[in-house]
N, C-alpha and C. Protein backbone atom coordinates (compact mmCIF):
# COMPACT_ATOMS: atom_id res chain seq x y z
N UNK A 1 6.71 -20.48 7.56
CA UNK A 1 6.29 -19.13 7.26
C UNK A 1 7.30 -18.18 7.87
N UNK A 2 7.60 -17.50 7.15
CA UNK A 2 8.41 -16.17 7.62
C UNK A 2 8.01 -14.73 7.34
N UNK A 3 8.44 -13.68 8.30
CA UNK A 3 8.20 -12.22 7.88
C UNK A 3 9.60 -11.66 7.42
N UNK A 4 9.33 -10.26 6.91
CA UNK A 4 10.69 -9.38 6.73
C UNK A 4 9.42 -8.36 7.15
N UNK A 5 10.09 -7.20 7.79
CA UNK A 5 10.08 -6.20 8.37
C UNK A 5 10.84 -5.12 7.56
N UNK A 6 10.61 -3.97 6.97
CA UNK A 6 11.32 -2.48 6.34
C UNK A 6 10.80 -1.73 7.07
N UNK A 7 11.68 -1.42 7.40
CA UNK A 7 11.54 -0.15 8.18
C UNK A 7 12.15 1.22 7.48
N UNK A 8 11.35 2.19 7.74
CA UNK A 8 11.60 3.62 6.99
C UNK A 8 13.00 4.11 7.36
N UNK A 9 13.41 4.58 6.33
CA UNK A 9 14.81 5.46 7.17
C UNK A 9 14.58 6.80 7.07
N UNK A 10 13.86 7.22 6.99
CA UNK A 10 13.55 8.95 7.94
C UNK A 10 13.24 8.98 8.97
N UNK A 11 13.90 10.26 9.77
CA UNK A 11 13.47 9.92 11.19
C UNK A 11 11.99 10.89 10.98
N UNK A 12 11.10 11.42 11.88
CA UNK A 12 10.08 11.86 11.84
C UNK A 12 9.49 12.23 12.98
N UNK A 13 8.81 12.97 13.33
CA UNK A 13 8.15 13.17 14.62
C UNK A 13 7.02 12.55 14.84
N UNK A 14 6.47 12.00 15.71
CA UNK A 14 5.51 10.86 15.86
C UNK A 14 3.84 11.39 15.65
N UNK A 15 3.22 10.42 14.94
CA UNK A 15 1.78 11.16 14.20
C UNK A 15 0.77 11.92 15.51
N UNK A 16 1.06 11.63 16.25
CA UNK A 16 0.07 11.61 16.99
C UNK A 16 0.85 12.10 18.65
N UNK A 17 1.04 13.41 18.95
CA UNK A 17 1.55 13.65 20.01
C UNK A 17 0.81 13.45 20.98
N UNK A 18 1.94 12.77 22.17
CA UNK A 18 0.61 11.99 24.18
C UNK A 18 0.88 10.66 23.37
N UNK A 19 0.30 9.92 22.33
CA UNK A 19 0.47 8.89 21.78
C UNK A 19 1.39 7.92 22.06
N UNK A 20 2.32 8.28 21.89
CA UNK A 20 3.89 7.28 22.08
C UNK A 20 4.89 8.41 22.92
N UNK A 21 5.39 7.49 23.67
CA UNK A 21 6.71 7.71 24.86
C UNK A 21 7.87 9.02 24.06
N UNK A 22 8.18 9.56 24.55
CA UNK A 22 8.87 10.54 24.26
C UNK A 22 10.04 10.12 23.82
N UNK A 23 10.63 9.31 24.43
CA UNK A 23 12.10 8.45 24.28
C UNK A 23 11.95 8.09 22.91
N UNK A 24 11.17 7.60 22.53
CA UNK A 24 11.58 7.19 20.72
C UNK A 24 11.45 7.48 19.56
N UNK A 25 12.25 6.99 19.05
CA UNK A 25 12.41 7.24 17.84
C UNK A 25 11.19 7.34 16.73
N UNK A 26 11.21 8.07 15.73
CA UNK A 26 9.94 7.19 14.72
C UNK A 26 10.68 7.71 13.21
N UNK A 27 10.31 6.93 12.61
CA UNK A 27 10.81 6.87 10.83
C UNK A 27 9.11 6.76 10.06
N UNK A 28 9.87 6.95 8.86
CA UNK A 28 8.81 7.08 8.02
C UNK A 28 10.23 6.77 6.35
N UNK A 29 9.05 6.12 5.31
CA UNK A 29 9.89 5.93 4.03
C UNK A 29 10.20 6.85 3.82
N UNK A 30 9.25 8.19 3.01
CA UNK A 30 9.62 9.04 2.69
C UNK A 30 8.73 10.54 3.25
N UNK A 31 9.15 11.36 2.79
CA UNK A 31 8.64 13.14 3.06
C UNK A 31 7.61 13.26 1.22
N UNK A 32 5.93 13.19 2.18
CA UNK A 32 5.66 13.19 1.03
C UNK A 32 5.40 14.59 0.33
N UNK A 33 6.37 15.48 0.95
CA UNK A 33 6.12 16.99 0.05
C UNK A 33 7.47 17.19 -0.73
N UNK A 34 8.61 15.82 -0.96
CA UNK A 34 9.46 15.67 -1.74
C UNK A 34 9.31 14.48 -2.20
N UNK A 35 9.30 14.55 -3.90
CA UNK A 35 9.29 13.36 -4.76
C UNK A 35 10.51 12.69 -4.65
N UNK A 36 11.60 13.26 -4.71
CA UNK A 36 12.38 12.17 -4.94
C UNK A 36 12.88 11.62 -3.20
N UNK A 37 12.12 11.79 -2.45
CA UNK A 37 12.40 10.50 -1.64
C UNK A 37 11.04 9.59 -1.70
N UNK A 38 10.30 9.87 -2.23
CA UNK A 38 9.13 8.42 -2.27
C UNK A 38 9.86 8.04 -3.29
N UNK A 39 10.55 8.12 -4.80
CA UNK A 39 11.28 7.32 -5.61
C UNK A 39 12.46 6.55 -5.06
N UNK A 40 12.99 7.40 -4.08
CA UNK A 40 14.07 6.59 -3.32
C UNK A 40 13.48 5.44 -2.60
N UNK A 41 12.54 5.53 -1.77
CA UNK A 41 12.05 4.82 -1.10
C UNK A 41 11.41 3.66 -1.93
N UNK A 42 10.70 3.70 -2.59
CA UNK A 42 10.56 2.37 -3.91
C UNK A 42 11.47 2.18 -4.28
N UNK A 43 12.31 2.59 -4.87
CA UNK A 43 13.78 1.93 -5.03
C UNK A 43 14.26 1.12 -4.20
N UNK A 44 14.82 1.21 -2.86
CA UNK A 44 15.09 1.28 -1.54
C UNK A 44 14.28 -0.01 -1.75
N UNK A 45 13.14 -0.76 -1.72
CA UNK A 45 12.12 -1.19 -1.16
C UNK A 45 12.59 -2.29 -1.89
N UNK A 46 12.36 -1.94 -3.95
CA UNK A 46 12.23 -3.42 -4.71
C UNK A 46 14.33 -3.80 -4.91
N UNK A 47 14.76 -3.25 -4.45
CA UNK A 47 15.97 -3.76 -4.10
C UNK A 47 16.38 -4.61 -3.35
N UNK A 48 15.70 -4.64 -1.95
CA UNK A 48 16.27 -5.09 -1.10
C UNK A 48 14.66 -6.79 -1.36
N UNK A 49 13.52 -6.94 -1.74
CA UNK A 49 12.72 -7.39 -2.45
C UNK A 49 13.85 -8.56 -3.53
N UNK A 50 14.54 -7.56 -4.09
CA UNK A 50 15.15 -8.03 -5.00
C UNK A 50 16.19 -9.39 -4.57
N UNK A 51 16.83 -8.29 -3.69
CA UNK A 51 18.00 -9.35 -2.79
C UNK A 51 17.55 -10.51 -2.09
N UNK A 52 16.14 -10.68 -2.20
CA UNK A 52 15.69 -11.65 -1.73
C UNK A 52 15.25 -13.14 -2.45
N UNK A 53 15.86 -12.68 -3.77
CA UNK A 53 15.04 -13.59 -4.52
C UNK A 53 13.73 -14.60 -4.70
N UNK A 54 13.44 -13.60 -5.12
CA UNK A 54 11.88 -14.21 -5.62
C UNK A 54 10.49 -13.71 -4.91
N UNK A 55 9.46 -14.46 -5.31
CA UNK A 55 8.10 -13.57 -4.87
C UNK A 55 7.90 -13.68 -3.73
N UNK A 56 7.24 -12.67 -2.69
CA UNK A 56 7.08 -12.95 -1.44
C UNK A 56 5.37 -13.41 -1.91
N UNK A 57 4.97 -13.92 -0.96
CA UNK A 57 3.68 -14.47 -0.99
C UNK A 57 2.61 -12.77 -0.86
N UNK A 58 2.73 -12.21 0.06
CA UNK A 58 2.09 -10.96 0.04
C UNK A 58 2.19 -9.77 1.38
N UNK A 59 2.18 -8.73 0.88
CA UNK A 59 2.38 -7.96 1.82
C UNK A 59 1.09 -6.96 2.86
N UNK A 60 1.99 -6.81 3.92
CA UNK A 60 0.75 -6.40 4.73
C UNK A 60 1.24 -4.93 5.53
N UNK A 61 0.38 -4.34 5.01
CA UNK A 61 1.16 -2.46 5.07
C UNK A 61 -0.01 -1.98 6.04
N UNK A 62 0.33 -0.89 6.45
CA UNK A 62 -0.33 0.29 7.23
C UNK A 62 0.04 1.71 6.41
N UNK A 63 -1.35 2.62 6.33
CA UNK A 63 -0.81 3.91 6.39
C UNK A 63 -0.24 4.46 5.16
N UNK A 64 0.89 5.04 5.11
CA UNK A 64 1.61 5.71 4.19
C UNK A 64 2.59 4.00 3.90
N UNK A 65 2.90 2.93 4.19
CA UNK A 65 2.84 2.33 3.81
C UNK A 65 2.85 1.29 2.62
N UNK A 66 1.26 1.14 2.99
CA UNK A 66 -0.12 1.27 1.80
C UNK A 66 0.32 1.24 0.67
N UNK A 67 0.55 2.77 0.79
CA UNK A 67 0.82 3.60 -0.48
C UNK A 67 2.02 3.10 -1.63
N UNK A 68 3.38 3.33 -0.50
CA UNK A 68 4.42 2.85 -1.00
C UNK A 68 4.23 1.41 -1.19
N UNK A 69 3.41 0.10 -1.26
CA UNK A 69 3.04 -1.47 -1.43
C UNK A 69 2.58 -1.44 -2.67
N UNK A 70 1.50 -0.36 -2.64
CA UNK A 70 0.72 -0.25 -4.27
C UNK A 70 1.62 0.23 -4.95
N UNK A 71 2.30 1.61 -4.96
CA UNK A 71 3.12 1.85 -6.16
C UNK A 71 4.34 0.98 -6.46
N UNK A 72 4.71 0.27 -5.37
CA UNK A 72 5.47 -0.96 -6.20
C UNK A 72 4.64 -1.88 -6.87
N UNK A 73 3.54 -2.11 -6.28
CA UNK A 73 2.98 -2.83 -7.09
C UNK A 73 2.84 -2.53 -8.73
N UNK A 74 1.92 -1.39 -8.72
CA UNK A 74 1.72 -0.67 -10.01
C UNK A 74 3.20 -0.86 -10.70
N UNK A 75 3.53 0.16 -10.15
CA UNK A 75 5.31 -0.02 -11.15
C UNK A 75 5.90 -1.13 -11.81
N UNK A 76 5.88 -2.60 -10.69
CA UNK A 76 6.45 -3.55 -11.38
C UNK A 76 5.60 -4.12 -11.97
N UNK A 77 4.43 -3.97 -11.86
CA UNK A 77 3.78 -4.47 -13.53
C UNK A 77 3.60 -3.78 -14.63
N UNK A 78 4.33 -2.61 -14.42
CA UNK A 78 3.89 -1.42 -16.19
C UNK A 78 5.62 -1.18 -16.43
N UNK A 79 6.62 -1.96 -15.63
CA UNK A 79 8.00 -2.22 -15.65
C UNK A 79 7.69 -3.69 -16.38
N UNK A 80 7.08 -4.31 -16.17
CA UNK A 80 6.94 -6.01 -16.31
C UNK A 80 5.98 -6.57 -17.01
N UNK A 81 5.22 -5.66 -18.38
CA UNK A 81 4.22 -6.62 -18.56
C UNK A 81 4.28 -7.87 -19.02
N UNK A 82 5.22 -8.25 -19.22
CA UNK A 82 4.84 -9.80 -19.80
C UNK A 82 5.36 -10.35 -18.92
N UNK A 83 5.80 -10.21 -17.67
CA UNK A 83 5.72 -11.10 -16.78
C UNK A 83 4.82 -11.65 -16.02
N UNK A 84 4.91 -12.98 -15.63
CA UNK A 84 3.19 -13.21 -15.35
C UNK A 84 2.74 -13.52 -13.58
N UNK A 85 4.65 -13.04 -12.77
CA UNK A 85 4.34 -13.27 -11.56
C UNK A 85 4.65 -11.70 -11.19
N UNK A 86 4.00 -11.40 -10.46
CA UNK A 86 4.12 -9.68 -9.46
C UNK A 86 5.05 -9.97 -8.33
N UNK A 87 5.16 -8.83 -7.39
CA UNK A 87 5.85 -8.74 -6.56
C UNK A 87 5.14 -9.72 -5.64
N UNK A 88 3.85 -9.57 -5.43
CA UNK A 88 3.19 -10.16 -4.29
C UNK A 88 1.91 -11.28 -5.20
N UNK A 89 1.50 -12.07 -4.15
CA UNK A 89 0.40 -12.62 -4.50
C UNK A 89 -0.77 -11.95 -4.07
N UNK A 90 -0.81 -11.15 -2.86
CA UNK A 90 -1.57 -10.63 -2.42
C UNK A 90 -1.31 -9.40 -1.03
N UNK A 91 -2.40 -8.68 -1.23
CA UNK A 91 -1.92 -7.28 -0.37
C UNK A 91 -3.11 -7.10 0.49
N UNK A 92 -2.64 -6.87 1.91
CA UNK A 92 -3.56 -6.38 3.43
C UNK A 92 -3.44 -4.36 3.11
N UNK A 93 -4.28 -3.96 3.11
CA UNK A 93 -4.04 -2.71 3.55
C UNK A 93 -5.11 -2.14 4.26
N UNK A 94 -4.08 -1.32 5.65
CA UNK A 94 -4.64 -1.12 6.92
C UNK A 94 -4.51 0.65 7.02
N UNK A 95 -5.43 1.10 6.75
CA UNK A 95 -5.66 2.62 6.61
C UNK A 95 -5.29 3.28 5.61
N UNK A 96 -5.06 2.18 4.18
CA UNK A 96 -4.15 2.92 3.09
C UNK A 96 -4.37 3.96 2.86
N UNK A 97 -3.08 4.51 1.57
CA UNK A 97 -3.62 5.70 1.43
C UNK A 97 -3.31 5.40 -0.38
N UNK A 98 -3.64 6.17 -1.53
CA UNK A 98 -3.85 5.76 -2.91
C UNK A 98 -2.17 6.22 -3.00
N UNK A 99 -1.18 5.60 -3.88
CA UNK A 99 -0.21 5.96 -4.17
C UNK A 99 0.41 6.87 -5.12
N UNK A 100 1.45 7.31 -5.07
CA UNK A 100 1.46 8.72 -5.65
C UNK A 100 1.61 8.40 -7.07
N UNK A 101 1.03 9.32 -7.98
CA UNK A 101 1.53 9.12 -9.43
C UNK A 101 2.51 9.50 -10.20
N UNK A 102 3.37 8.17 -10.81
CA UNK A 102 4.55 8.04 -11.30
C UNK A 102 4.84 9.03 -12.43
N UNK A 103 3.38 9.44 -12.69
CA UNK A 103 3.62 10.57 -14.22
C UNK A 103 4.84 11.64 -13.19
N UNK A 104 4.00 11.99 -12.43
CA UNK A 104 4.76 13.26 -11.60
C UNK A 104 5.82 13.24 -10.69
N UNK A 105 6.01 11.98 -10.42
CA UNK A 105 7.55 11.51 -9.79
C UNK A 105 8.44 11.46 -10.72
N UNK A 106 8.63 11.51 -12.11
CA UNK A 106 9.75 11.85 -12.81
C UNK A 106 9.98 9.84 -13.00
N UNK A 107 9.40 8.83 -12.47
CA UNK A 107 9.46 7.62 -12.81
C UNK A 107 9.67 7.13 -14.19
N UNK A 108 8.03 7.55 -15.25
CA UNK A 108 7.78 7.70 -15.96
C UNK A 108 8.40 8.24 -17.16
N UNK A 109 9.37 8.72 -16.88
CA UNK A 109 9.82 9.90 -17.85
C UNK A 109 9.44 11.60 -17.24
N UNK A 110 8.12 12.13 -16.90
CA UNK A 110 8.13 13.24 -16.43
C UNK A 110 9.17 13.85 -15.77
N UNK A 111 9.51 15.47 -15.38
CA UNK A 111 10.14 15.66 -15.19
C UNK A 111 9.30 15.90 -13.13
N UNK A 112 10.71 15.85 -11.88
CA UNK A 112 9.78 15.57 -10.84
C UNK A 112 9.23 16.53 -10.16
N UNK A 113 8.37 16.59 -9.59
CA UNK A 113 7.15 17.48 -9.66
C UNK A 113 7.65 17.94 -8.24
N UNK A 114 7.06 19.43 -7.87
CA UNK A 114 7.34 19.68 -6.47
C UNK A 114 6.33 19.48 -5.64
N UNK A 115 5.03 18.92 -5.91
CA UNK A 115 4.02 18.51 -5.24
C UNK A 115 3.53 17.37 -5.86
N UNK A 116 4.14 16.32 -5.69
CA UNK A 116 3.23 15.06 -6.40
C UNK A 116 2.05 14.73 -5.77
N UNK A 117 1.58 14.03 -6.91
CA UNK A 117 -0.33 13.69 -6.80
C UNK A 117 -0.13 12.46 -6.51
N UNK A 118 -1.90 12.18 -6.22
CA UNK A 118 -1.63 10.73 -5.82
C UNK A 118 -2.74 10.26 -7.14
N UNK A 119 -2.45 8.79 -7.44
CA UNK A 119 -3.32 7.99 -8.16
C UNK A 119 -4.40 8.54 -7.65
N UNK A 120 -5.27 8.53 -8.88
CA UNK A 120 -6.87 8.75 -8.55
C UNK A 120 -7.48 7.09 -9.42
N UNK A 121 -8.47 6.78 -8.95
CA UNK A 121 -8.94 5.11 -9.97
C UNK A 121 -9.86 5.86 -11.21
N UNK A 122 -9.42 6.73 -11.55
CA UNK A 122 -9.76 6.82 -12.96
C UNK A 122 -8.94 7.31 -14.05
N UNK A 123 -7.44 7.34 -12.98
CA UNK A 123 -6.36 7.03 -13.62
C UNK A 123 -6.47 5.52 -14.69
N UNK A 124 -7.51 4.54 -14.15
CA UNK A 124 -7.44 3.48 -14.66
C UNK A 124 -7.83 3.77 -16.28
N UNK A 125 -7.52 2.77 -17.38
CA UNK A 125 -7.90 2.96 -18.92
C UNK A 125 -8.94 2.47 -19.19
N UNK A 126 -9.37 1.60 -18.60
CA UNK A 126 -10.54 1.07 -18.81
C UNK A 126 -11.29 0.41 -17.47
N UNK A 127 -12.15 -0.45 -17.45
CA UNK A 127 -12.73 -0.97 -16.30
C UNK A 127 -12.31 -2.40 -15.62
N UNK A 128 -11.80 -2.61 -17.37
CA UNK A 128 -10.94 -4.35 -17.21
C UNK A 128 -9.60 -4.33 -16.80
N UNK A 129 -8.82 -2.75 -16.98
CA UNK A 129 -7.57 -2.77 -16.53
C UNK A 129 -7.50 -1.77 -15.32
N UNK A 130 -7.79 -2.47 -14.25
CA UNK A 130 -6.80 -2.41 -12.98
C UNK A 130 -5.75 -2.26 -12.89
N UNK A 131 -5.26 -1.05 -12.22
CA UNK A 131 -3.86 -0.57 -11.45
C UNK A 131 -3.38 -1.82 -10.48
N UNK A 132 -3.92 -2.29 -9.89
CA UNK A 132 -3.71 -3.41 -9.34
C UNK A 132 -4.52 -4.57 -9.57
N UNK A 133 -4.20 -6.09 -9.90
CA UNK A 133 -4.63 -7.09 -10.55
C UNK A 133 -3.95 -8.29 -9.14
N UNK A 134 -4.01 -8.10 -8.31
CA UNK A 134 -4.12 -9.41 -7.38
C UNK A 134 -5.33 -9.19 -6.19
N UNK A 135 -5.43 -10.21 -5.51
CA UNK A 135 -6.69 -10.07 -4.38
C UNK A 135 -5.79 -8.97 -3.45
N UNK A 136 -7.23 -8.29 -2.57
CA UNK A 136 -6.58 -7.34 -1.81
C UNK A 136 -7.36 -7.47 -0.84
N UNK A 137 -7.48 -6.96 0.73
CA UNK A 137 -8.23 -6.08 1.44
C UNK A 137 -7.72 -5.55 2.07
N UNK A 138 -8.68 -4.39 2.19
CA UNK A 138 -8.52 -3.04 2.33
C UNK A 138 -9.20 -2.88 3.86
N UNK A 139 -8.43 -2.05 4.83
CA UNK A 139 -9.12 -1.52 6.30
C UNK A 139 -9.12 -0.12 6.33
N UNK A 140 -10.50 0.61 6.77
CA UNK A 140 -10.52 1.60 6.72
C UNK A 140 -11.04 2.19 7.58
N UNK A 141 -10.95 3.61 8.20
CA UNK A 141 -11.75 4.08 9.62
C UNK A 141 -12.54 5.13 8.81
N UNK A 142 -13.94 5.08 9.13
CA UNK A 142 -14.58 6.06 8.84
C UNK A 142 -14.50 7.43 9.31
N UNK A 143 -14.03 7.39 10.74
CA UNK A 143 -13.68 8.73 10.96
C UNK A 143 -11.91 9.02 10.93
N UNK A 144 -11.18 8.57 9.97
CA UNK A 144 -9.99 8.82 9.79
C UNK A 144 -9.65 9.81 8.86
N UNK A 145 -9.28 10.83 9.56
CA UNK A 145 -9.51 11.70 8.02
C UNK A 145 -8.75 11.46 6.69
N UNK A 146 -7.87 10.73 6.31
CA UNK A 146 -7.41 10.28 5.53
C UNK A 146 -8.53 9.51 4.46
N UNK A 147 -9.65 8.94 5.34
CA UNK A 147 -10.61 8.18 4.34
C UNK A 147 -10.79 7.62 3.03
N UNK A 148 -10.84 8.88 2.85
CA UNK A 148 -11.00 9.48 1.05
C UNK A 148 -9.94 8.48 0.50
N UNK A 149 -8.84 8.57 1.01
CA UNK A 149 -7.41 8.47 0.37
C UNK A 149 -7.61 6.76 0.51
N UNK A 150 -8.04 5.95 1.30
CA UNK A 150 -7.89 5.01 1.57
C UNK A 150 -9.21 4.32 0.47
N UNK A 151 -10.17 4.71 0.51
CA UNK A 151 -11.18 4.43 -0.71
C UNK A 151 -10.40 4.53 -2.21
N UNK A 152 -9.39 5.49 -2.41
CA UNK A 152 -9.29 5.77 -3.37
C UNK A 152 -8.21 4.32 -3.66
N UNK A 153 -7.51 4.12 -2.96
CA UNK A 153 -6.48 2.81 -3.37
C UNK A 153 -7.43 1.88 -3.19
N UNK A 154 -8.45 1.94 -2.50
CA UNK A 154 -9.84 0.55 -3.31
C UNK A 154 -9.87 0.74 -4.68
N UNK A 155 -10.29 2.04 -4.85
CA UNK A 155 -10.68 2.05 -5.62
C UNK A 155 -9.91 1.84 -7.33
N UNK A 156 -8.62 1.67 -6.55
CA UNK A 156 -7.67 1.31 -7.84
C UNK A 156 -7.30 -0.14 -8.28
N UNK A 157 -8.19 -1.12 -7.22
CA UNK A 157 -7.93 -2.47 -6.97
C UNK A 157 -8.63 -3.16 -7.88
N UNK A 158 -8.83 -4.37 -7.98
CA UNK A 158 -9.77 -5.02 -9.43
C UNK A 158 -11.40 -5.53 -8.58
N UNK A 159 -12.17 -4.58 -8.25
CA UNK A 159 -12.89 -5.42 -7.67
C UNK A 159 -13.87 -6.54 -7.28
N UNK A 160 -13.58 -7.48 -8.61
CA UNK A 160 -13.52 -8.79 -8.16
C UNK A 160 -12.55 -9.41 -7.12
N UNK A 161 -11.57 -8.75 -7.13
CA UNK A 161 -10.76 -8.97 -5.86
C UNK A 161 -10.73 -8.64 -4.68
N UNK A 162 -11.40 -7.32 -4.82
CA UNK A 162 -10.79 -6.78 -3.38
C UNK A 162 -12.05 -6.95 -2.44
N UNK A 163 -11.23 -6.76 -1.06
CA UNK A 163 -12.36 -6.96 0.06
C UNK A 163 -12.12 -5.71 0.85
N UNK A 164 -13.41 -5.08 1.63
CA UNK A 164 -13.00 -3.63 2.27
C UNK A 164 -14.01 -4.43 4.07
N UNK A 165 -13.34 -3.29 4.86
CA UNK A 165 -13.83 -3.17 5.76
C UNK A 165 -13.66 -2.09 6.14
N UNK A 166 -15.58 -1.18 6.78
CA UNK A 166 -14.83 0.20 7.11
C UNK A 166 -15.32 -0.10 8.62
N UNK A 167 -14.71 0.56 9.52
CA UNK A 167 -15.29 0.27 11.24
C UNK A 167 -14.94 1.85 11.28
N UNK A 168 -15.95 2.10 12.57
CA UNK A 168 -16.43 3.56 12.95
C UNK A 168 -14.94 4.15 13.62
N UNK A 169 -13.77 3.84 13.45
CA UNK A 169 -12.58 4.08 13.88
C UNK A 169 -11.94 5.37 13.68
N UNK A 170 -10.34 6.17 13.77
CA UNK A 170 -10.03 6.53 12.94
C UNK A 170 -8.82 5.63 12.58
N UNK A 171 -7.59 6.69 12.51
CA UNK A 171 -6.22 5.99 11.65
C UNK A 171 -5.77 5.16 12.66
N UNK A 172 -6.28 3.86 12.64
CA UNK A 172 -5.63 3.06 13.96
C UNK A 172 -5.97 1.55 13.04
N UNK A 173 -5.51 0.30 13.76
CA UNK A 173 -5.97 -0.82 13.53
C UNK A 173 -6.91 -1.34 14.34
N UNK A 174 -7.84 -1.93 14.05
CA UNK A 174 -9.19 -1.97 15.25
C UNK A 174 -9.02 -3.01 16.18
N UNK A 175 -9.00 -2.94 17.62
CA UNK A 175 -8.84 -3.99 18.18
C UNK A 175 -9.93 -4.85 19.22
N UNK A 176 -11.26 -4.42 18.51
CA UNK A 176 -12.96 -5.01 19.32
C UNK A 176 -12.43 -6.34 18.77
N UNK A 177 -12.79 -7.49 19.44
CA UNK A 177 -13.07 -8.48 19.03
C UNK A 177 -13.77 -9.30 17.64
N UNK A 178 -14.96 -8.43 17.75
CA UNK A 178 -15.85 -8.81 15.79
C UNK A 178 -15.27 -8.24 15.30
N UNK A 179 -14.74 -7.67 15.31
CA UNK A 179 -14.06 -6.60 14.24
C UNK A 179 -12.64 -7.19 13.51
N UNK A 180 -11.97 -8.05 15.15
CA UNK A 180 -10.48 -8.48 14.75
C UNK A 180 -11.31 -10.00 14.24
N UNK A 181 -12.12 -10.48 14.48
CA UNK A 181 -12.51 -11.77 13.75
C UNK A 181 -12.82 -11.69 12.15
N UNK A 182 -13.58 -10.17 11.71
CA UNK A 182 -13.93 -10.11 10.97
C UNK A 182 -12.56 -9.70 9.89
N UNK A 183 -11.66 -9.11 10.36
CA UNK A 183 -10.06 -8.77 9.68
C UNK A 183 -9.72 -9.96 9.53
N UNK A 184 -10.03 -11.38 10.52
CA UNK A 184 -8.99 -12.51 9.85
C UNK A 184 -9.95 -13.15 9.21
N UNK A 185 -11.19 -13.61 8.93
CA UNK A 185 -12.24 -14.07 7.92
C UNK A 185 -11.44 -13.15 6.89
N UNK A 186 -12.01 -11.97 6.79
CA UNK A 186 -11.18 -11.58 5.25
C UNK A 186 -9.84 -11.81 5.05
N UNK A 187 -8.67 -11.95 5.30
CA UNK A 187 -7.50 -12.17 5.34
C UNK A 187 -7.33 -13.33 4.66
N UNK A 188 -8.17 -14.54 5.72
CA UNK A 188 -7.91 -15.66 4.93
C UNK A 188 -8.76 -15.73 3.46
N UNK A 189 -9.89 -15.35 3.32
CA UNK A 189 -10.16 -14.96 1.91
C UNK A 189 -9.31 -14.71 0.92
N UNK A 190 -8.66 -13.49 1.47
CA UNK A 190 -7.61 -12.98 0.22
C UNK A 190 -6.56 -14.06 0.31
N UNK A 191 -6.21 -14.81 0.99
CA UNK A 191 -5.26 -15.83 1.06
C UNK A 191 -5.56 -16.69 0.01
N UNK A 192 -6.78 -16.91 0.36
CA UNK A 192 -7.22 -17.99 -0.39
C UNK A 192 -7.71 -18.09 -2.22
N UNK A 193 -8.24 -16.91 -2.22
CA UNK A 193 -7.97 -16.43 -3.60
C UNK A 193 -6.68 -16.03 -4.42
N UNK A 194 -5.57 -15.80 -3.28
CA UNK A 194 -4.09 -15.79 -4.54
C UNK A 194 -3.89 -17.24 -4.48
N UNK A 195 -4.44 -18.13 -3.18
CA UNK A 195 -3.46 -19.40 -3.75
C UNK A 195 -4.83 -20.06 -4.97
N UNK A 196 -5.86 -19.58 -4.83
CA UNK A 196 -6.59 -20.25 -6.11
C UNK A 196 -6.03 -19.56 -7.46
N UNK A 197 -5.29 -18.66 -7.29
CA UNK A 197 -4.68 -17.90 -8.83
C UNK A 197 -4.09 -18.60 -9.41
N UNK A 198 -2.78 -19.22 -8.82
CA UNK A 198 -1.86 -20.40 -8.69
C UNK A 198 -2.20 -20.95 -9.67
């Protein structure tokens, strides 16, 4: 088993000031009040994806993230439909947030927007077609104010697939004990349902 690690190349000021040491650094993919660096940043992403040849088994995002995991996702399957393997087999997401929509990133053809939107799940066409079509779960803090945003990339998932957990948290990863037992019970679930896809 192996990881790869991407790391953002913007630098950024850190979410949460007192939080983290003054001395460092922090990045982020992109500035999401400019489209064309979240397009850069998916670019950026299924490139270096690319250089890797072939499918990674699945990815496991935080945050803004999330976001950027799903819209590659989305993308390379409405780039790929008749292909019958995705980027991933399966996706962790840990405070996601719904990813932005490609109509308004200029992806699509549109021209790029100075405030892009994010997917809403009724962006979806129907009930059978899912924005996203592999197993997922989803972590979420109820008191995170982001919330909303993180329901909403559930809510773009197929849910026969997906698995949620919300804990009384906010934008953090939870670290109680039932809680971290209950993150790897689901984990291996979703594991276990991409390798039953197979």
């Amino acid at each position: 088993m192996s990881f790869e690690y991407a790391q953002g190349g913007l630098r950024c000021p850190a979410a949460e000031a007192g939080l983290f040491p003054d001395f460092c650094d922090f990045y982020t993919y992109y500035d999401p009040r400019e489209a064309h660096t979240i397009v850069e940043a998916e670019d950026q992403l299924l490139e270096m994806l690319r250089e890797r040849e072939g499918q990674f088994d699945g990815i496991l995002a935080f945050s803004e993230s999330a976001a950027l995991a799903a819209a590659l996702i989305i993308r390379h399957a409405r780039e790929n439909p008749f292909k019958a393997e995705g980027l991933f087999r399966f996706a962790i997401f840990i405070c996601g947030l719904a990813p932005f929509d490609h109509e308004t990133l200029g992806v699509a053809g549109g021209p790029l927007a100075s405030k892009p939107t994010r997917v809403k799940p009724d962006d979806n066409k129907s009930a059978e077609q899912h924005l996203i079509n592999i197993p997922t779960y989803h972590v979420m803090g109820s008191e995170d104010e982001l919330y909303p945003y993180g329901l909403a990339l559930y809510n773009c998932c197929d849910p026969e697939m997906a698995i949620k957990t919300i804990h009384r948290g906010g934008h953090e990863i939870p670290s109680q004990v039932e809680l971290v037992k209950e993150m790897t019970r689901n984990i291996n679930v979703t594991i276990q349902r991409a390798n039953f896809m197979c």
